[in-house]
PDB file of N, CA and C in Angstrom:
ATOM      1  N   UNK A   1       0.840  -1.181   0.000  1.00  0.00           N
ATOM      2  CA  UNK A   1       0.000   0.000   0.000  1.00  0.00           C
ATOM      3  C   UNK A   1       0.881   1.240   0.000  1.00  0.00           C
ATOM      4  N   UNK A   2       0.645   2.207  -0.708  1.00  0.00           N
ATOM      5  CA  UNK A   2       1.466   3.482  -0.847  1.00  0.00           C
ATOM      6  C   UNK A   2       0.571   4.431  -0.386  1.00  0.00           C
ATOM      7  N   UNK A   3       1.043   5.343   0.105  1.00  0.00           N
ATOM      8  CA  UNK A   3       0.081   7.025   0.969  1.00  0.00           C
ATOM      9  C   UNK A   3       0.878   7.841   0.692  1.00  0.00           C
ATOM     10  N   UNK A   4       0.637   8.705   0.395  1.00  0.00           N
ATOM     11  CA  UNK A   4       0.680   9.802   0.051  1.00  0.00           C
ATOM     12  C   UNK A   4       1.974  10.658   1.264  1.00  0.00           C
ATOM     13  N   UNK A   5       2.613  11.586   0.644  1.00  0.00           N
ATOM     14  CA  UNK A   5       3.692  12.304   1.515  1.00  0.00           C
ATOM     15  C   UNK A   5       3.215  13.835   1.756  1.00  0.00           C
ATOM     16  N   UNK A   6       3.980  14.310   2.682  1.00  0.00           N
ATOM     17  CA  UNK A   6       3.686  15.847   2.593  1.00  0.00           C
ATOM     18  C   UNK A   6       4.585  16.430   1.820  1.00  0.00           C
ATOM     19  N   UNK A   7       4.277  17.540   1.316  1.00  0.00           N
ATOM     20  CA  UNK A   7       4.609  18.437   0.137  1.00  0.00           C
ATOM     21  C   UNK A   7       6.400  18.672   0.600  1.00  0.00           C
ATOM     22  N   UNK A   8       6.928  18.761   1.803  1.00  0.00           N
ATOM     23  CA  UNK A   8       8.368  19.013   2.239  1.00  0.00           C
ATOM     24  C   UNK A   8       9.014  17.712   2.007  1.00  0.00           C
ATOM     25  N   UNK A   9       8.701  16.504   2.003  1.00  0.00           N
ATOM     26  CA  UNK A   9       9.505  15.395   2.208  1.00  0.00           C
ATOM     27  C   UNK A   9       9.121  14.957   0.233  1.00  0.00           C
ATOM     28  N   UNK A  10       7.881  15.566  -0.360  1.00  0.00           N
ATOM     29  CA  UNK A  10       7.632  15.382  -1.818  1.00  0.00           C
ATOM     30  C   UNK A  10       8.823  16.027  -2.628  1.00  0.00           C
ATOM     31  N   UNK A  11       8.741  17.266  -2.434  1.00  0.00           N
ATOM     32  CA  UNK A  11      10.569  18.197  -3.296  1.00  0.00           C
ATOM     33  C   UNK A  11      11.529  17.420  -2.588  1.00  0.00           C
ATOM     34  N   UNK A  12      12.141  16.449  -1.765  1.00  0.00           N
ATOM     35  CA  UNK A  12      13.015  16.304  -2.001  1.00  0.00           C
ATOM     36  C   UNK A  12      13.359  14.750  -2.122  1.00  0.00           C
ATOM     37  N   UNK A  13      12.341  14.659  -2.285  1.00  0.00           N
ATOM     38  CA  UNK A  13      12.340  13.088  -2.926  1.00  0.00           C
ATOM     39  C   UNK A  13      12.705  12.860  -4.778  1.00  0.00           C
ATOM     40  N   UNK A  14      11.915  14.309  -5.086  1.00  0.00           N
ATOM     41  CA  UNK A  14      11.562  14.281  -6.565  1.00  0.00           C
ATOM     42  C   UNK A  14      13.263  14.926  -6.654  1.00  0.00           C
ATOM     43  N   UNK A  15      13.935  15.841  -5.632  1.00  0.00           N
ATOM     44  CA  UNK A  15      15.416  15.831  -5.907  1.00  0.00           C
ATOM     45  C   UNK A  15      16.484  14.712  -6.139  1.00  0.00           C
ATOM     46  N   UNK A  16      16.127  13.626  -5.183  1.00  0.00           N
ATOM     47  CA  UNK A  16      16.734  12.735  -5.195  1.00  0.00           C
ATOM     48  C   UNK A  16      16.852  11.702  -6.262  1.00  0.00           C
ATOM     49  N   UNK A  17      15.396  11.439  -6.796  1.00  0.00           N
ATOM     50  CA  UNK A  17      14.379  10.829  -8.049  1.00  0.00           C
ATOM     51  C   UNK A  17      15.683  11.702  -9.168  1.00  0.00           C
ATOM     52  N   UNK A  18      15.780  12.677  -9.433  1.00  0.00           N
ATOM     53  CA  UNK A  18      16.595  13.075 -10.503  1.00  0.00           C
ATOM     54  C   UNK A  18      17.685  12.510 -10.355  1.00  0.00           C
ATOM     55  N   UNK A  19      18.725  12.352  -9.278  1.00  0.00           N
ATOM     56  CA  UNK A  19      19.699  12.054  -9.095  1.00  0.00           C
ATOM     57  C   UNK A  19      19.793  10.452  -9.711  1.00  0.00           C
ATOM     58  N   UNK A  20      19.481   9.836  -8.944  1.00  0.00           N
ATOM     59  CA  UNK A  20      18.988   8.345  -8.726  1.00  0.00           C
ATOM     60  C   UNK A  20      18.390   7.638  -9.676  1.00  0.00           C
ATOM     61  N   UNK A  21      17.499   7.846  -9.532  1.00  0.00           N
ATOM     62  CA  UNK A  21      16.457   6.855 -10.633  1.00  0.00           C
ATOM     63  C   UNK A  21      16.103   5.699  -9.712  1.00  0.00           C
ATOM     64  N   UNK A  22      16.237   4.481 -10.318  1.00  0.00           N
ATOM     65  CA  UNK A  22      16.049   3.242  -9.519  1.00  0.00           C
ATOM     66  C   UNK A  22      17.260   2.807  -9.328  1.00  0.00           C
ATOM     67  N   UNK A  23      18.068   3.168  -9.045  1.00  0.00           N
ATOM     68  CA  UNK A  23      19.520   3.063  -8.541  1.00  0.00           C
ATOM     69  C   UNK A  23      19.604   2.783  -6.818  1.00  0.00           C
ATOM     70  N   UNK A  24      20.282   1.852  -6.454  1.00  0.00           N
ATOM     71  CA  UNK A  24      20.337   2.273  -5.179  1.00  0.00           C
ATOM     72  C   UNK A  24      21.548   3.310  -4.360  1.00  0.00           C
ATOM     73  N   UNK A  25      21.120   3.354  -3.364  1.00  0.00           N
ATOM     74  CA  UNK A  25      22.397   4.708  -3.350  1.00  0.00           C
ATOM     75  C   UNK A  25      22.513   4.289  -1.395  1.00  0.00           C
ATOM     76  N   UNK A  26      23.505   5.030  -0.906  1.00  0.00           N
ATOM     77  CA  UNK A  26      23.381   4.961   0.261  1.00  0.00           C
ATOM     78  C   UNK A  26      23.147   6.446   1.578  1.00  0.00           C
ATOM     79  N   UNK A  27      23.196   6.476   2.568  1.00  0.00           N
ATOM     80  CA  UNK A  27      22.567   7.627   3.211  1.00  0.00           C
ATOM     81  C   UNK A  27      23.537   9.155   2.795  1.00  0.00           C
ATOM     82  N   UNK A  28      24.970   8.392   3.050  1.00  0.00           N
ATOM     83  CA  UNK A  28      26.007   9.593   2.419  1.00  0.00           C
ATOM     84  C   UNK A  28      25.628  10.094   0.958  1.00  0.00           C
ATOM     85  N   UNK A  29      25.228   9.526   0.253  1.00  0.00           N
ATOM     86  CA  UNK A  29      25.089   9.945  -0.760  1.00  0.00           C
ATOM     87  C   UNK A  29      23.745  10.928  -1.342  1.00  0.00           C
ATOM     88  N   UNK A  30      22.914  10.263  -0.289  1.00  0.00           N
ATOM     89  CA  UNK A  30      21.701  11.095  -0.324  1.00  0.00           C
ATOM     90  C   UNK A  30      22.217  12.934   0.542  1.00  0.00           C
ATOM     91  N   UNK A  31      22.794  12.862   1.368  1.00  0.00           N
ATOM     92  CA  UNK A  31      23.271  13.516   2.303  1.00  0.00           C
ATOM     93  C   UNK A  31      24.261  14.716   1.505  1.00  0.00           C
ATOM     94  N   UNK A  32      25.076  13.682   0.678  1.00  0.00           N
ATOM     95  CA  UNK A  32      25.340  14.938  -0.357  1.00  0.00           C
ATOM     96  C   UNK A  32      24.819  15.667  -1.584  1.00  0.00           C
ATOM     97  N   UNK A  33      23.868  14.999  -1.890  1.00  0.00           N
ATOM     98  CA  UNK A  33      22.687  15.459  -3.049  1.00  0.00           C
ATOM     99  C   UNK A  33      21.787  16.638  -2.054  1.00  0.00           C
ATOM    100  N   UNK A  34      21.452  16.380  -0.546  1.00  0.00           N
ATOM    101  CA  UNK A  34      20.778  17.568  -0.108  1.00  0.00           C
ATOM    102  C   UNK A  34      21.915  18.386   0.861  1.00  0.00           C
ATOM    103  N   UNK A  35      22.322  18.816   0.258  1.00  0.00           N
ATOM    104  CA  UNK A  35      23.745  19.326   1.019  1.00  0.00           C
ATOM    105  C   UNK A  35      22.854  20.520   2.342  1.00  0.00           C
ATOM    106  N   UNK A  36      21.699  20.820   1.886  1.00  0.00           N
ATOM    107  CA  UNK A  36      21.051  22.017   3.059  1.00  0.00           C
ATOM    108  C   UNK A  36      20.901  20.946   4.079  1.00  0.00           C
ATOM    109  N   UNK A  37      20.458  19.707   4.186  1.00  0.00           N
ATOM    110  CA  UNK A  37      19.646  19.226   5.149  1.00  0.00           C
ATOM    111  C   UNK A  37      20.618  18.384   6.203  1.00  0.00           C
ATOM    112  N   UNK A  38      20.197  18.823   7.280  1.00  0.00           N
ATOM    113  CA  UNK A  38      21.615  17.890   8.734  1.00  0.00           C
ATOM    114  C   UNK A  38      20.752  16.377   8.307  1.00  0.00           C
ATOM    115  N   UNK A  39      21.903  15.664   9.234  1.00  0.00           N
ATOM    116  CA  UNK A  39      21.260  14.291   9.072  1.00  0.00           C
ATOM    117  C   UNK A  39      20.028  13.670   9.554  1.00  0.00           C
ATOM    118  N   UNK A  40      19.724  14.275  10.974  1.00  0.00           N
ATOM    119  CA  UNK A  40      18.151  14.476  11.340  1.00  0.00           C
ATOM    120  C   UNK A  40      16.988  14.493  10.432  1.00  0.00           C
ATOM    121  N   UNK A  41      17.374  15.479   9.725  1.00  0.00           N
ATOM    122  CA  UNK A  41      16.413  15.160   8.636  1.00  0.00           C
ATOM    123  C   UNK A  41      16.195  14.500   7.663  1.00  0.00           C
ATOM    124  N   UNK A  42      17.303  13.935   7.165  1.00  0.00           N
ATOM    125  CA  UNK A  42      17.257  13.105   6.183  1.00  0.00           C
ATOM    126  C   UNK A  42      16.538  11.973   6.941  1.00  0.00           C
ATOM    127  N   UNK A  43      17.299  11.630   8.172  1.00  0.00           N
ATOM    128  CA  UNK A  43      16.652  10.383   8.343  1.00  0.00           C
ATOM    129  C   UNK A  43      14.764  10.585   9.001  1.00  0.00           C
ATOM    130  N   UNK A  44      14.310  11.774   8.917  1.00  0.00           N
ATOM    131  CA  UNK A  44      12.729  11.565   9.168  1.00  0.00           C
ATOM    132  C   UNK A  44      12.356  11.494   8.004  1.00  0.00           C
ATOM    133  N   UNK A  45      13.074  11.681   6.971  1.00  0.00           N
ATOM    134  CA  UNK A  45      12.282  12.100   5.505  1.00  0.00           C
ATOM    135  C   UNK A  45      12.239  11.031   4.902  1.00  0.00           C
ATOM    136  N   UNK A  46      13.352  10.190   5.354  1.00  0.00           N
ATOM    137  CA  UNK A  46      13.491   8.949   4.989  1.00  0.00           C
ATOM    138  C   UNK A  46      12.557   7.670   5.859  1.00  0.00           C
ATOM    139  N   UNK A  47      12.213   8.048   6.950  1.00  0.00           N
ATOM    140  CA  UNK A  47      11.414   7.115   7.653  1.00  0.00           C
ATOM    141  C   UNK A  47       9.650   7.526   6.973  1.00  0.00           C
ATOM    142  N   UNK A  48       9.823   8.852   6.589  1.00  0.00           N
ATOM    143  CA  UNK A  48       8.433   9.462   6.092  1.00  0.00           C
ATOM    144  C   UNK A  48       7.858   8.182   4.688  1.00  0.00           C
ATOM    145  N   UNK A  49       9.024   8.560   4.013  1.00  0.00           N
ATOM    146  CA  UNK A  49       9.181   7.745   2.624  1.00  0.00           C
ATOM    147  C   UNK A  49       9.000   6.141   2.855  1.00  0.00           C
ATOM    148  N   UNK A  50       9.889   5.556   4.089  1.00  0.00           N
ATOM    149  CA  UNK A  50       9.149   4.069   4.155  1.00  0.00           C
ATOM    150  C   UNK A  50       8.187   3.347   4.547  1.00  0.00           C
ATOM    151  N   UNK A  51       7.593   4.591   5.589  1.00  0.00           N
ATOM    152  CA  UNK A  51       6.243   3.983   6.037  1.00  0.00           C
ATOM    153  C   UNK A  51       5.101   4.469   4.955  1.00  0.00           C
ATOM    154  N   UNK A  52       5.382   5.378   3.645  1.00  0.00           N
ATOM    155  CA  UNK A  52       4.856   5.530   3.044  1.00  0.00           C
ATOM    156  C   UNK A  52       4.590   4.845   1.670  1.00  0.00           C
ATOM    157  N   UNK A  53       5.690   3.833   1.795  1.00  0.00           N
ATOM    158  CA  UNK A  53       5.553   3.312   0.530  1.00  0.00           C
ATOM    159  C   UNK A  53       6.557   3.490  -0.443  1.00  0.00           C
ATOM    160  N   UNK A  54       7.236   4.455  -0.352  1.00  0.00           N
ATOM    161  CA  UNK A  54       7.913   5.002  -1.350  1.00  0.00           C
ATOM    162  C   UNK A  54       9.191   4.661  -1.707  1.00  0.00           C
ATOM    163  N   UNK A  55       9.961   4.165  -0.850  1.00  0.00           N
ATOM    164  CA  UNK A  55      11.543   3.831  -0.318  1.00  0.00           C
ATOM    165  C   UNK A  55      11.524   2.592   0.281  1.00  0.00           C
ATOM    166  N   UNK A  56      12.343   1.461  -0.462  1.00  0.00           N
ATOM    167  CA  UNK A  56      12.788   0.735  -0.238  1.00  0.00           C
ATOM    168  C   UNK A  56      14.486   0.420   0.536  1.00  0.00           C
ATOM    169  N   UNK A  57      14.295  -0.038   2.032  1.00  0.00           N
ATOM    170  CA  UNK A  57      15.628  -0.267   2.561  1.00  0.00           C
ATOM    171  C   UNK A  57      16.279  -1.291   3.020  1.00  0.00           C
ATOM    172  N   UNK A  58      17.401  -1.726   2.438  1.00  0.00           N
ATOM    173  CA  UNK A  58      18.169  -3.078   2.856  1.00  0.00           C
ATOM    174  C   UNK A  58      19.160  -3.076   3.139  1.00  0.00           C
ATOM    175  N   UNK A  59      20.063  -4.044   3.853  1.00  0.00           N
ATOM    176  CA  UNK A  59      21.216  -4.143   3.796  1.00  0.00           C
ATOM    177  C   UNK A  59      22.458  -3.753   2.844  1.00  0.00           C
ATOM    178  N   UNK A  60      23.343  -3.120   3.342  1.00  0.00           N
ATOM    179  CA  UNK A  60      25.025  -3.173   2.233  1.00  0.00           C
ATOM    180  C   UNK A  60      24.979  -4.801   2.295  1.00  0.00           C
ATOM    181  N   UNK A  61      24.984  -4.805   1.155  1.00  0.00           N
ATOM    182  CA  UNK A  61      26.093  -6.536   0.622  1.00  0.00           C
ATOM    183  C   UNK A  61      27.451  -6.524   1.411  1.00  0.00           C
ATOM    184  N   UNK A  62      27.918  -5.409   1.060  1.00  0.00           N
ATOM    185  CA  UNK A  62      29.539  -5.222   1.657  1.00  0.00           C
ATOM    186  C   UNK A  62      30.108  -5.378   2.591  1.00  0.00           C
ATOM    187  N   UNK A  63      28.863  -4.490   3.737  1.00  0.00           N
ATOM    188  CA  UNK A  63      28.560  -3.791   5.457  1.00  0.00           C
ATOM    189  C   UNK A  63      27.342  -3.785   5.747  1.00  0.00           C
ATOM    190  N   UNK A  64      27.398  -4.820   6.604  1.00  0.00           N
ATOM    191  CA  UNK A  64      25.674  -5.366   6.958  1.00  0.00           C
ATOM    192  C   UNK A  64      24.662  -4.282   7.789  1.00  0.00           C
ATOM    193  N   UNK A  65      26.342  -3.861   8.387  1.00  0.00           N
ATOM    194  CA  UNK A  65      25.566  -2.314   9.513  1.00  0.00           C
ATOM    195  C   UNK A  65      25.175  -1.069   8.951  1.00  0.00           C
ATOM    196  N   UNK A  66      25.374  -1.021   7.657  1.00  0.00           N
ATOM    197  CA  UNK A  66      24.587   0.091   6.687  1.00  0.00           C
ATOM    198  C   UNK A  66      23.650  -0.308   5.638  1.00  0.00           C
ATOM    199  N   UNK A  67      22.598   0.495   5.277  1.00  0.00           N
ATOM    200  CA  UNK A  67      21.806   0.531   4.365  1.00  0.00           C
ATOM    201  C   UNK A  67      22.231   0.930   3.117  1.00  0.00           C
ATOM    202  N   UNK A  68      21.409   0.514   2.400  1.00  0.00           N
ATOM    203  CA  UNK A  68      21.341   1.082   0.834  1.00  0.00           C
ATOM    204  C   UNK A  68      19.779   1.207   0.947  1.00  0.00           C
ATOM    205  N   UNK A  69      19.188   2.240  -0.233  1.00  0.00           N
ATOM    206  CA  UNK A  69      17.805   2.714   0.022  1.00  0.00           C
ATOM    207  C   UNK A  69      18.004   2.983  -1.631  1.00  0.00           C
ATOM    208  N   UNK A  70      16.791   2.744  -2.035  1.00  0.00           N
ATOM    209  CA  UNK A  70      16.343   2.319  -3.345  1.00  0.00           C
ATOM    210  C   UNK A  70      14.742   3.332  -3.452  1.00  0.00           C
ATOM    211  N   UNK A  71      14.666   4.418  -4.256  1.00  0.00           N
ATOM    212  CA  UNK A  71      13.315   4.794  -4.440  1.00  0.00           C
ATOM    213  C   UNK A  71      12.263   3.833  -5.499  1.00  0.00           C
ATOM    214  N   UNK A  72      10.963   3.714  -4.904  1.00  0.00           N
ATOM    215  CA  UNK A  72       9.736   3.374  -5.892  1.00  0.00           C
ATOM    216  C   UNK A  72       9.651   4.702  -7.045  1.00  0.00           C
ATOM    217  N   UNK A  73       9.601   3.687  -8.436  1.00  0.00           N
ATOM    218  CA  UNK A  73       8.870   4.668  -9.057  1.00  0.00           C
ATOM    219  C   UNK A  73       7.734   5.724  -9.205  1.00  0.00           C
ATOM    220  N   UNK A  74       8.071   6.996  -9.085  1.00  0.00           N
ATOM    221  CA  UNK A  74       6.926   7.888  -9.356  1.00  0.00           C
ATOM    222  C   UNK A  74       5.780   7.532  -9.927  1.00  0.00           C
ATOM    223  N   UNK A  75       5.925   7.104 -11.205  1.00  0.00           N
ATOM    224  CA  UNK A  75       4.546   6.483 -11.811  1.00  0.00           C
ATOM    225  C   UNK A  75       4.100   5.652 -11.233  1.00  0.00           C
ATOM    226  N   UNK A  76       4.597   5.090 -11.124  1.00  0.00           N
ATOM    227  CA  UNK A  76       3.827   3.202 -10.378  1.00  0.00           C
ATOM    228  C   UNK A  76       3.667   3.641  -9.217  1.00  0.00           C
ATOM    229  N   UNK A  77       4.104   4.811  -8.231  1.00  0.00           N
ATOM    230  CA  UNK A  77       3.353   5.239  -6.929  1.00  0.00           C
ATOM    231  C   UNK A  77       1.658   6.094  -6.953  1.00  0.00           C
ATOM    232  N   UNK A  78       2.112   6.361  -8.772  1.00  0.00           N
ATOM    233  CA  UNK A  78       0.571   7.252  -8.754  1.00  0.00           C
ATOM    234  C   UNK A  78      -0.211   6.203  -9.306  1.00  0.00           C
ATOM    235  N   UNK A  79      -0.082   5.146 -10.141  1.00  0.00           N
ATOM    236  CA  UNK A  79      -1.307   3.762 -10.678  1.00  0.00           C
ATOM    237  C   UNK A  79      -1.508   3.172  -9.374  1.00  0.00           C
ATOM    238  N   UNK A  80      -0.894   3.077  -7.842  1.00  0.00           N
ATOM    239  CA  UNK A  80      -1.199   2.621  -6.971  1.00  0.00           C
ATOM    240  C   UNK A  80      -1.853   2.938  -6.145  1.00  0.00           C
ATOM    241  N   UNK A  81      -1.368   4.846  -6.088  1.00  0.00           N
ATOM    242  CA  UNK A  81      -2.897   5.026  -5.592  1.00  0.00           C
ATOM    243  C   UNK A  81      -3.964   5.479  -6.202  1.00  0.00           C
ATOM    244  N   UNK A  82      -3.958   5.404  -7.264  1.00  0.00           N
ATOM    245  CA  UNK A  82      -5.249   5.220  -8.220  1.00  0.00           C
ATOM    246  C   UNK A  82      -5.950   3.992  -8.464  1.00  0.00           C
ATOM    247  N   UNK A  83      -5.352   3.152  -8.369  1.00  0.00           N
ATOM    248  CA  UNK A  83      -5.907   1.936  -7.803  1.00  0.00           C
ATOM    249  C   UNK A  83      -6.169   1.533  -6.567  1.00  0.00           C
ATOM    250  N   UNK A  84      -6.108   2.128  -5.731  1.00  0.00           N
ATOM    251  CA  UNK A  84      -6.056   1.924  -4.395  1.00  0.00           C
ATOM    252  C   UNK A  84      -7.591   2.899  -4.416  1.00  0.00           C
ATOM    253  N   UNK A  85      -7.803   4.163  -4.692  1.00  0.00           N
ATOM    254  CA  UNK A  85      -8.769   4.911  -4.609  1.00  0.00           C
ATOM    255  C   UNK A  85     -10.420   4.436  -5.710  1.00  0.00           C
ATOM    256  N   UNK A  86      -9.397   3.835  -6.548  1.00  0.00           N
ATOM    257  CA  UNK A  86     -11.281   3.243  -7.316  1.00  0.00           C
ATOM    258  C   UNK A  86     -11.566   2.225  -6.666  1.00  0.00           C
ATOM    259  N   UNK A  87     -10.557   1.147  -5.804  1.00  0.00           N
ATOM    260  CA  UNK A  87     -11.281   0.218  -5.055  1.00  0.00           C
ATOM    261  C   UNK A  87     -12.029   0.325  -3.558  1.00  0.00           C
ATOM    262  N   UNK A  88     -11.872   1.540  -3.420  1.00  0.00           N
ATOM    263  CA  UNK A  88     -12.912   2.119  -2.062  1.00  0.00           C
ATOM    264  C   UNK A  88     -13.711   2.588  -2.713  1.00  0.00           C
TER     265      UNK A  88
END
């Protein structure tokens, strides 16, 4: 199920979305793509994004004690909740 984000954690997702694509990337790297934001925030924006559906997070292959984080496609987040909304 995917839900919807608020409009602050939406711009900088769609920043990251440029960067990225379906690439996975890791927190440093996100960290330097939003060079304004301390790490605090990344990581609510990022907890925003997984309970929302949007962000996928797993293990480093490499280093088990770090993540890699993978965005859902934009489109396929909007056919989901468009499908999600004609079936209510």
């Amino acid at each position: 199920m995917v839900n919807p984000i608020p409009k602050w954690v939406w711009r900088r997702y769609a920043k990251l979305w440029q960067k990225f694509k379906n690439k996975s990337f890791t927190f440093e790297q996100a960290q330097k793509e939003l060079k304004h934001l301390d790490r605090n925030l990344i990581s609510v924006m990022f907890n925003e994004l997984k309970n929302a559906g949007w962000l996928n997070v797993n293990l480093s292959e490499e280093d088990t004690r770090k993540r890699v984080y993978t965005l859902n496609n934009p489109v396929e987040i909007v056919e989901k909740v468009k499908n999600d909304t004609t079936k209510n």
